[in-house]
N, C-alpha and C. Protein backbone atom coordinates (compact mmCIF):
# COMPACT_ATOMS: atom_id res chain seq x y z
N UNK A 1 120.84 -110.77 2.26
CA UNK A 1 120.75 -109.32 2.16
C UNK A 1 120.76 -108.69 3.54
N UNK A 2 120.04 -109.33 4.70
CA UNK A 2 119.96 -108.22 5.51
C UNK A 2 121.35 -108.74 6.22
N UNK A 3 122.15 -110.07 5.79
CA UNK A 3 123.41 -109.83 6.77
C UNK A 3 124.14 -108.51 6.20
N UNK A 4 124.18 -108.51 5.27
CA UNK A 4 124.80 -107.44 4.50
C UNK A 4 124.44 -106.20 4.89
N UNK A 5 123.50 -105.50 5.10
CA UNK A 5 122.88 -104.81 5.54
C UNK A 5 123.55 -104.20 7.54
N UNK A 6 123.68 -105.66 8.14
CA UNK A 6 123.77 -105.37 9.29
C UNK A 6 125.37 -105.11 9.47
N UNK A 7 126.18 -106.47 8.55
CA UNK A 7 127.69 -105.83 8.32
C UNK A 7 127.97 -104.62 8.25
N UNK A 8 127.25 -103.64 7.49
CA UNK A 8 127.46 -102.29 6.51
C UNK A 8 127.41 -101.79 8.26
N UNK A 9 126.42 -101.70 8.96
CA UNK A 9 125.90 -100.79 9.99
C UNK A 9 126.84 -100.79 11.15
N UNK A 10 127.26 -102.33 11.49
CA UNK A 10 128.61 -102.64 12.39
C UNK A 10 129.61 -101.89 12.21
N UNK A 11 130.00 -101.72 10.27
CA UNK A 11 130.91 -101.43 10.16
C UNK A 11 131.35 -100.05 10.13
N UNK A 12 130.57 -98.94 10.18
CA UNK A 12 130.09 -98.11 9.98
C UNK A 12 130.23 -97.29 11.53
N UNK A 13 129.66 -98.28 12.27
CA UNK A 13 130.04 -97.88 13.81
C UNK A 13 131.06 -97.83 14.18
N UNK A 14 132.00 -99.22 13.95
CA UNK A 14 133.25 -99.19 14.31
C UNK A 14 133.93 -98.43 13.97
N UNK A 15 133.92 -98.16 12.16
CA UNK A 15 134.97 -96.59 12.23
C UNK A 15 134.40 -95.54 13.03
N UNK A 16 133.32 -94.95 13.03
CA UNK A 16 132.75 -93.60 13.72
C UNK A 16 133.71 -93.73 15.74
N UNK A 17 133.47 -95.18 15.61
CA UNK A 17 133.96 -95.02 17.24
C UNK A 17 135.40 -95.04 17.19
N UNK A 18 136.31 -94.88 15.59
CA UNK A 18 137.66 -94.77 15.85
C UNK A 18 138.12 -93.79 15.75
N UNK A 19 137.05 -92.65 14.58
CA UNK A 19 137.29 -91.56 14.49
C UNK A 19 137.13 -90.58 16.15
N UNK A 20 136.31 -91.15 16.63
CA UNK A 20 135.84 -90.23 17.58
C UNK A 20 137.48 -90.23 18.16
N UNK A 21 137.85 -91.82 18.62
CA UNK A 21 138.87 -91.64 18.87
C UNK A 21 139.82 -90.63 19.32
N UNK A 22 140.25 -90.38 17.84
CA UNK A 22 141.06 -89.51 17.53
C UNK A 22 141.21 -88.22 18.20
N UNK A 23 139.74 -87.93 18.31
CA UNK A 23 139.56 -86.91 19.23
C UNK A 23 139.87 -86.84 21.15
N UNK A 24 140.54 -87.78 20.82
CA UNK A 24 140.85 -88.11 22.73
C UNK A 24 141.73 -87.50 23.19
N UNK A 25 141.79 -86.58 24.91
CA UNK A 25 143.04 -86.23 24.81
C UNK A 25 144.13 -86.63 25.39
N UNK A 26 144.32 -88.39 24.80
CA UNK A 26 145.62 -88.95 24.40
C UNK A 26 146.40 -88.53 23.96
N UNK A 27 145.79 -87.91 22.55
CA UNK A 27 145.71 -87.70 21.57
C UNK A 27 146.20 -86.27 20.72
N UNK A 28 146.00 -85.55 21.51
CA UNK A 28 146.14 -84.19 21.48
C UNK A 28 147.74 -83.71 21.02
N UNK A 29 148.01 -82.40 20.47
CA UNK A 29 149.19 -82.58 20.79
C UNK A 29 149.58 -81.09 21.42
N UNK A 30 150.55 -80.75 21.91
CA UNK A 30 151.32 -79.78 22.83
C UNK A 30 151.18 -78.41 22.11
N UNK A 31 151.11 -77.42 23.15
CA UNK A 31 151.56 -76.33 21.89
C UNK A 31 153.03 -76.09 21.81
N UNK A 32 154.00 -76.70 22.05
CA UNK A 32 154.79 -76.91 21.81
C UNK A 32 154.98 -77.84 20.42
N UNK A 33 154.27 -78.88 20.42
CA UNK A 33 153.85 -79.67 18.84
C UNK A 33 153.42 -78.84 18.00
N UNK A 34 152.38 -78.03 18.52
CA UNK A 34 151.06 -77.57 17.59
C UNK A 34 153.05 -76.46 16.87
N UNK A 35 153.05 -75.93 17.06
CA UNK A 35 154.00 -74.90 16.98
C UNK A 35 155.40 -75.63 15.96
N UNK A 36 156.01 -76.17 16.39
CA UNK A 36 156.54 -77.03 15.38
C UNK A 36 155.75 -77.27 14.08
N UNK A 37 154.64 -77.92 14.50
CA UNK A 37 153.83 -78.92 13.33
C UNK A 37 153.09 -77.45 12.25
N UNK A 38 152.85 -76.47 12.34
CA UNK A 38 152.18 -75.28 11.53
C UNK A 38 153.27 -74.53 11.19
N UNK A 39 153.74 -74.11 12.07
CA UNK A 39 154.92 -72.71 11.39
C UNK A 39 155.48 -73.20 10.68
N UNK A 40 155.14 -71.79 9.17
CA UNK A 40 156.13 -72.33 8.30
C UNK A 40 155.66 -73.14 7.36
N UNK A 41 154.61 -74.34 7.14
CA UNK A 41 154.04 -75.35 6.41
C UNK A 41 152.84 -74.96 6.07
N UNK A 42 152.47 -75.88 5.22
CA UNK A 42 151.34 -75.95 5.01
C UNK A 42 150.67 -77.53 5.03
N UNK A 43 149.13 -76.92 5.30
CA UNK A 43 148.04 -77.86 6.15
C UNK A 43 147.49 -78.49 4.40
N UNK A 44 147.02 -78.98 4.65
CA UNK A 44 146.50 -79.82 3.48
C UNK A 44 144.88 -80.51 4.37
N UNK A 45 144.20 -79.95 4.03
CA UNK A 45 142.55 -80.85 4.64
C UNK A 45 141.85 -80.79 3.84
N UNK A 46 140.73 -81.85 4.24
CA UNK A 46 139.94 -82.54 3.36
C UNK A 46 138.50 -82.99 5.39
N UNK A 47 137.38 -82.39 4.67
CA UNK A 47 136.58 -82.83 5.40
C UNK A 47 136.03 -83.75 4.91
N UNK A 48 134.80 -84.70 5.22
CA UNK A 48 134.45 -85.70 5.40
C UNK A 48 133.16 -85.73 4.25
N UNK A 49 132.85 -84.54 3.68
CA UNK A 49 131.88 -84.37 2.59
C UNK A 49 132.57 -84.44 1.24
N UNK A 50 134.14 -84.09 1.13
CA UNK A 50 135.10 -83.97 0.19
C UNK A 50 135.80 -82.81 0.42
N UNK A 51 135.15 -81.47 0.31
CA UNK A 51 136.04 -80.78 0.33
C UNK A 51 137.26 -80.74 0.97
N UNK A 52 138.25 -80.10 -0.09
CA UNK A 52 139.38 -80.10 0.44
C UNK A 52 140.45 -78.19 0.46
N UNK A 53 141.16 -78.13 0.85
CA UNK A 53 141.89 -77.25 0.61
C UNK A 53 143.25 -77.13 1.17
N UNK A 54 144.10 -76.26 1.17
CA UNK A 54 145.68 -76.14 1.47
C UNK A 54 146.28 -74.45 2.12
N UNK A 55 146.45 -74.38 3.09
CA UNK A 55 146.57 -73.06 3.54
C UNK A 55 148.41 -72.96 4.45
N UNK A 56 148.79 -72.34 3.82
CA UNK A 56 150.26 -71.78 3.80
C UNK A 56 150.09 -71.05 5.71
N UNK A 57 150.72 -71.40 6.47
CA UNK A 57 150.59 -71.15 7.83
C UNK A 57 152.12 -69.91 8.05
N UNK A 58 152.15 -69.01 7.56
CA UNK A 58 153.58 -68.20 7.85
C UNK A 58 153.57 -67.67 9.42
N UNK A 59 155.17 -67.61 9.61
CA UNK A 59 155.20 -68.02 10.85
C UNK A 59 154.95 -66.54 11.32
N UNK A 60 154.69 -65.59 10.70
CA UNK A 60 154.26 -64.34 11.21
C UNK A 60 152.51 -63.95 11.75
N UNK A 61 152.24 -65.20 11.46
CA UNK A 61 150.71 -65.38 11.63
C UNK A 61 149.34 -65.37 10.72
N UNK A 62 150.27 -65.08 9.31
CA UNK A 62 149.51 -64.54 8.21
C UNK A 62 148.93 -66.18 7.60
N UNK A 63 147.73 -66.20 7.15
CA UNK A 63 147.27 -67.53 6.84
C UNK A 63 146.89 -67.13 5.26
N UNK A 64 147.73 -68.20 4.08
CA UNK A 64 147.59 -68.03 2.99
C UNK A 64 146.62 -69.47 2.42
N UNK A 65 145.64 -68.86 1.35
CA UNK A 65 145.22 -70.51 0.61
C UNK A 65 146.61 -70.46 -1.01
N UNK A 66 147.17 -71.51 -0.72
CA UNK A 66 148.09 -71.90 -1.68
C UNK A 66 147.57 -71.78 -2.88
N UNK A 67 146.65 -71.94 -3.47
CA UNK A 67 145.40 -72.30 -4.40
C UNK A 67 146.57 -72.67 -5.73
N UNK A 68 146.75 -72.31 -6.34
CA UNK A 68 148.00 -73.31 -7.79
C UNK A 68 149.55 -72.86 -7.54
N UNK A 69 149.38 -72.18 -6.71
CA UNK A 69 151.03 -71.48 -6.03
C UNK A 69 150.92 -70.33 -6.42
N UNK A 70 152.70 -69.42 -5.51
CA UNK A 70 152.60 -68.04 -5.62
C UNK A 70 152.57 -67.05 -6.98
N UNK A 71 153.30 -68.12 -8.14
CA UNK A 71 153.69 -67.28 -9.19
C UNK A 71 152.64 -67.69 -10.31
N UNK A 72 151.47 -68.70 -9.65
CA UNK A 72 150.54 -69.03 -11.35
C UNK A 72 149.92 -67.41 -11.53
N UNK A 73 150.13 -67.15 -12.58
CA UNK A 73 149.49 -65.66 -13.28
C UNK A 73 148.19 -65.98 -13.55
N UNK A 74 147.06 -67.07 -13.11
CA UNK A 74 145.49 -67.18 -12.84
C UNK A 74 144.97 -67.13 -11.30
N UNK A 75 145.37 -68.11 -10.75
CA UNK A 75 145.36 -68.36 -9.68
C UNK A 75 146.13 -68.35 -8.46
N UNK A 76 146.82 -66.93 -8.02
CA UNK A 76 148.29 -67.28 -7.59
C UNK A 76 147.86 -67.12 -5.62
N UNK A 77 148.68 -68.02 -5.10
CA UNK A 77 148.33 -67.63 -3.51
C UNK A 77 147.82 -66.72 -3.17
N UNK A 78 146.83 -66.43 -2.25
CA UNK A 78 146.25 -65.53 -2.03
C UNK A 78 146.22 -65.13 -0.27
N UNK A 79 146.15 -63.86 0.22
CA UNK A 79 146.26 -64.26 2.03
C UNK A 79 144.79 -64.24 2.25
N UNK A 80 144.45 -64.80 3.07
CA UNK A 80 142.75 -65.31 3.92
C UNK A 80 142.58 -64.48 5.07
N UNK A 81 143.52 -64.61 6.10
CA UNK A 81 143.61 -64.28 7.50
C UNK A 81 144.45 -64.57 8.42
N UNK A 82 144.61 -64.55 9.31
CA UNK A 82 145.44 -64.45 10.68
C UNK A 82 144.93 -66.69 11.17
N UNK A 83 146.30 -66.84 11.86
CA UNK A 83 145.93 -68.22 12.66
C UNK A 83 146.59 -67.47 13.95
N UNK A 84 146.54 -68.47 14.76
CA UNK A 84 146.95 -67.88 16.65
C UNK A 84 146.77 -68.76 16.71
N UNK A 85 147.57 -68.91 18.31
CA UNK A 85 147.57 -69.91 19.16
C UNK A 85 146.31 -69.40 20.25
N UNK A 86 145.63 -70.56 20.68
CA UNK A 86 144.55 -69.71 21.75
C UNK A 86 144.37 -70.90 22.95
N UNK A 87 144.08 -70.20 24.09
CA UNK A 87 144.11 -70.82 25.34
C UNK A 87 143.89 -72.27 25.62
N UNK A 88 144.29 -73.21 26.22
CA UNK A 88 144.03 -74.81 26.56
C UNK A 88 144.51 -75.32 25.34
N UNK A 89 146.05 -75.00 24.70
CA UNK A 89 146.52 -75.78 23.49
C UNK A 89 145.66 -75.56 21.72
N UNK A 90 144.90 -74.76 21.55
CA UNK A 90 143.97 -74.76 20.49
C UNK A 90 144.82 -73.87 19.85
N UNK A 91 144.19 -74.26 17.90
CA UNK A 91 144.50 -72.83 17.24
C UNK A 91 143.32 -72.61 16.59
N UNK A 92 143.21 -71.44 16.19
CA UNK A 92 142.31 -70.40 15.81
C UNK A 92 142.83 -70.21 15.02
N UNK A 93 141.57 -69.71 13.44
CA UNK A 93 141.92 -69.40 12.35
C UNK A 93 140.49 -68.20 12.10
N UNK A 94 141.18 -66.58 11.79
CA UNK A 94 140.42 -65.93 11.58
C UNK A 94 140.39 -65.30 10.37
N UNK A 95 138.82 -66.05 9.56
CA UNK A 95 139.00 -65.49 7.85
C UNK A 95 138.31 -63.96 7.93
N UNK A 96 138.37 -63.69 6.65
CA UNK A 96 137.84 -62.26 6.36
C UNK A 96 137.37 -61.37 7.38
N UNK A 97 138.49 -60.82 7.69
CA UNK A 97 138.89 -59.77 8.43
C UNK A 97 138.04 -59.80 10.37
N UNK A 98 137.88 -61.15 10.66
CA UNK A 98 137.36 -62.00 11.51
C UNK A 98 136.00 -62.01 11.65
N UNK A 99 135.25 -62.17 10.62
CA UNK A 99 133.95 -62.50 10.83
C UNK A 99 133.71 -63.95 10.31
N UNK A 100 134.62 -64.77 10.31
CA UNK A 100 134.75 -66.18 10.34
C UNK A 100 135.80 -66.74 11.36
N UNK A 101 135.70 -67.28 12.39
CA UNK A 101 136.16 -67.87 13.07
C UNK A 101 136.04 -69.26 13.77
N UNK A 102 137.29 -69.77 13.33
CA UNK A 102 137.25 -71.53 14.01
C UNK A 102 138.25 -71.78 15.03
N UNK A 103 138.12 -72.64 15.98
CA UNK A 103 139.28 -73.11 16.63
C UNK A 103 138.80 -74.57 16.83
N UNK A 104 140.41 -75.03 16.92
CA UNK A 104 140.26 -77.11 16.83
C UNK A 104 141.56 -76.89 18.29
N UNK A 105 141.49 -78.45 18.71
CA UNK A 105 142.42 -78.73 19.21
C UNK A 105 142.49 -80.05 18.19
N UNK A 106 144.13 -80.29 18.39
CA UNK A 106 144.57 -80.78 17.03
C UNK A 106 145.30 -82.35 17.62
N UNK A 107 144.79 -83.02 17.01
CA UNK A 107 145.49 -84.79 17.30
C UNK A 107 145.49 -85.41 16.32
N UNK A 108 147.15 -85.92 16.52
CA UNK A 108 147.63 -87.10 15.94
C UNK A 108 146.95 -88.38 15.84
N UNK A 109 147.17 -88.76 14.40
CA UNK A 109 146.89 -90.02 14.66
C UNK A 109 147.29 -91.13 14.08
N UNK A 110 147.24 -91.81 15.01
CA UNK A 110 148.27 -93.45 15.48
C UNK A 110 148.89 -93.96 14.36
N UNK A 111 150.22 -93.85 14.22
CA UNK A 111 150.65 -94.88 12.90
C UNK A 111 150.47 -94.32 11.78
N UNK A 112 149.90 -93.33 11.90
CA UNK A 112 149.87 -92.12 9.95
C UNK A 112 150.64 -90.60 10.90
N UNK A 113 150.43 -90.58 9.20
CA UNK A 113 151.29 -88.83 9.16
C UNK A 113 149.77 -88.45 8.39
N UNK A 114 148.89 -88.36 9.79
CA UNK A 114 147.73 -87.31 9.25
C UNK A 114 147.20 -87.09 10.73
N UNK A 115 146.22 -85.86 11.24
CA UNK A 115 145.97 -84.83 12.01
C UNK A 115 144.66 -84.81 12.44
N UNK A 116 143.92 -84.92 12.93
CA UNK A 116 142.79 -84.70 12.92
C UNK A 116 142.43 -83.43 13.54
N UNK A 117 141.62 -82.14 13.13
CA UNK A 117 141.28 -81.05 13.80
C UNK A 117 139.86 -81.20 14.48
N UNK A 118 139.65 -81.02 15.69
CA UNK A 118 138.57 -81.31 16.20
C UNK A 118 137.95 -80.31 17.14
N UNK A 119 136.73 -79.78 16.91
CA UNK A 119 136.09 -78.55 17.79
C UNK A 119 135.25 -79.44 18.70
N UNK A 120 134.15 -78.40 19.20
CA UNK A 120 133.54 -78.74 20.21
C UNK A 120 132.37 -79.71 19.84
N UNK A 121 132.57 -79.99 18.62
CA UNK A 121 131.60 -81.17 17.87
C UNK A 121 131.78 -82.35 17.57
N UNK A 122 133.49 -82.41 17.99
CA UNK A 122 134.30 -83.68 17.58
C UNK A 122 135.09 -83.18 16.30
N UNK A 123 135.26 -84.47 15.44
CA UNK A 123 136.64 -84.29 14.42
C UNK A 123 135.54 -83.01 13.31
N UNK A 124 136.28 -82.41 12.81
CA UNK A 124 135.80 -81.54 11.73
C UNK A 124 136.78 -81.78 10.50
N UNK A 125 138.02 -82.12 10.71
CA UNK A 125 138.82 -81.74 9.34
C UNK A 125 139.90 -82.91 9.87
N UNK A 126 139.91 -83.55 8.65
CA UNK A 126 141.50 -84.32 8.82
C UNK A 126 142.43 -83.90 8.05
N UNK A 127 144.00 -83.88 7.91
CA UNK A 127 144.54 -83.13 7.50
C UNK A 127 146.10 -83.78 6.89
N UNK A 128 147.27 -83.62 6.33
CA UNK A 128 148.27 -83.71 6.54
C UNK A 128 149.14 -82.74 6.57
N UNK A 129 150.40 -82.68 6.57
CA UNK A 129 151.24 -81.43 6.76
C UNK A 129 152.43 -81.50 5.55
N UNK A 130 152.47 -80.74 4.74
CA UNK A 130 153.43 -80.05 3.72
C UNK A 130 154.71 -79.41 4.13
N UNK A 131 155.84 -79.85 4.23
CA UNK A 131 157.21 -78.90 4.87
C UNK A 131 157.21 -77.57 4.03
N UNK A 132 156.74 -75.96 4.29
CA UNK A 132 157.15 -74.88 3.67
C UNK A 132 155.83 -74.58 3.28
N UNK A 133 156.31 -73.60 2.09
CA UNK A 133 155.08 -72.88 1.30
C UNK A 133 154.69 -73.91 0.08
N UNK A 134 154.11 -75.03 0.06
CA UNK A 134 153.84 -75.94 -0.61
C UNK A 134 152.52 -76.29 -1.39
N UNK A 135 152.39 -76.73 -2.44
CA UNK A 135 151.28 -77.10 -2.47
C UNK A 135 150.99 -78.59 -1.97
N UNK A 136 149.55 -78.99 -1.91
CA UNK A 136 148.99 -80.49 -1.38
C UNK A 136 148.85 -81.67 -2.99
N UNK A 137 148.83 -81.24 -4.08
CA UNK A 137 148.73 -81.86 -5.07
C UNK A 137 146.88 -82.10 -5.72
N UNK A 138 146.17 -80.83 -4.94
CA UNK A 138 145.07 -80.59 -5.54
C UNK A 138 144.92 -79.67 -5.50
N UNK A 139 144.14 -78.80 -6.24
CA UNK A 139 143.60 -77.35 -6.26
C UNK A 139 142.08 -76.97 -6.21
């Protein structure tokens, strides 16, 4: 039992020290990337508690949650707020009418087609990317 115990705790470390990883700025990517990789698509994340969600990035700056798409007559896209690009490569996302505000600097990571967004706390949101106004395949 307690090898088991100490396995679990090793193992446990080792991912935390890969996630941190991620956050390196190896790692990072350009705003020249960042810019490619958002306009136009949509983000698909999922934090580390579960939640998840999907937000439509238009390249005019307008930030949509996809929520069942544009034309479901219950639930149809809805706009949130403004994203930007903001100083030292970061983006910024400002909800309801900016009294919610986040910014990540954003890294790849190794060998997947997934993202990690990371503030001044480390990783916050991992993510993948949708080509267009798409949904992620959850709601």
């Amino acid at each position: 039992m307690k090898k088991m115990i100490m396995l679990g705790i090793f193992l446990s470390a080792g991912m935390a020290g890969e996630v941190a990883a991620d956050c390196e700025p190896t790692t990072k990517l350009s705003p020249t990337a960042l810019t490619t990789l958002l306009r136009g698509n949509t983000v698909c994340a999922q934090k580390a508690n579960g939640d998840k969600w999907q937000e439509f990035h238009e390249p005019s700056g307008k930030l949509f949650d996809y929520k069942k798409g544009p034309n479901d007559p219950i639930d149809p896209t809805k706009e949130l707020g403004i994203w930007e690009f903001a100083s030292r490569g970061q983006i910024c996302y400002r909800y309801g009418g900016g009294a919610f505000n986040y910014c990540y600097s954003i890294h790849k990571v190794p060998d997947q087609e997934l993202y990690q967004f990371c503030n001044t706390n480390g990783l916050d949101v991992t993510a993948s990317i949708v080509p267009g106004n798409n949904g992620c395949g959850f709601n």
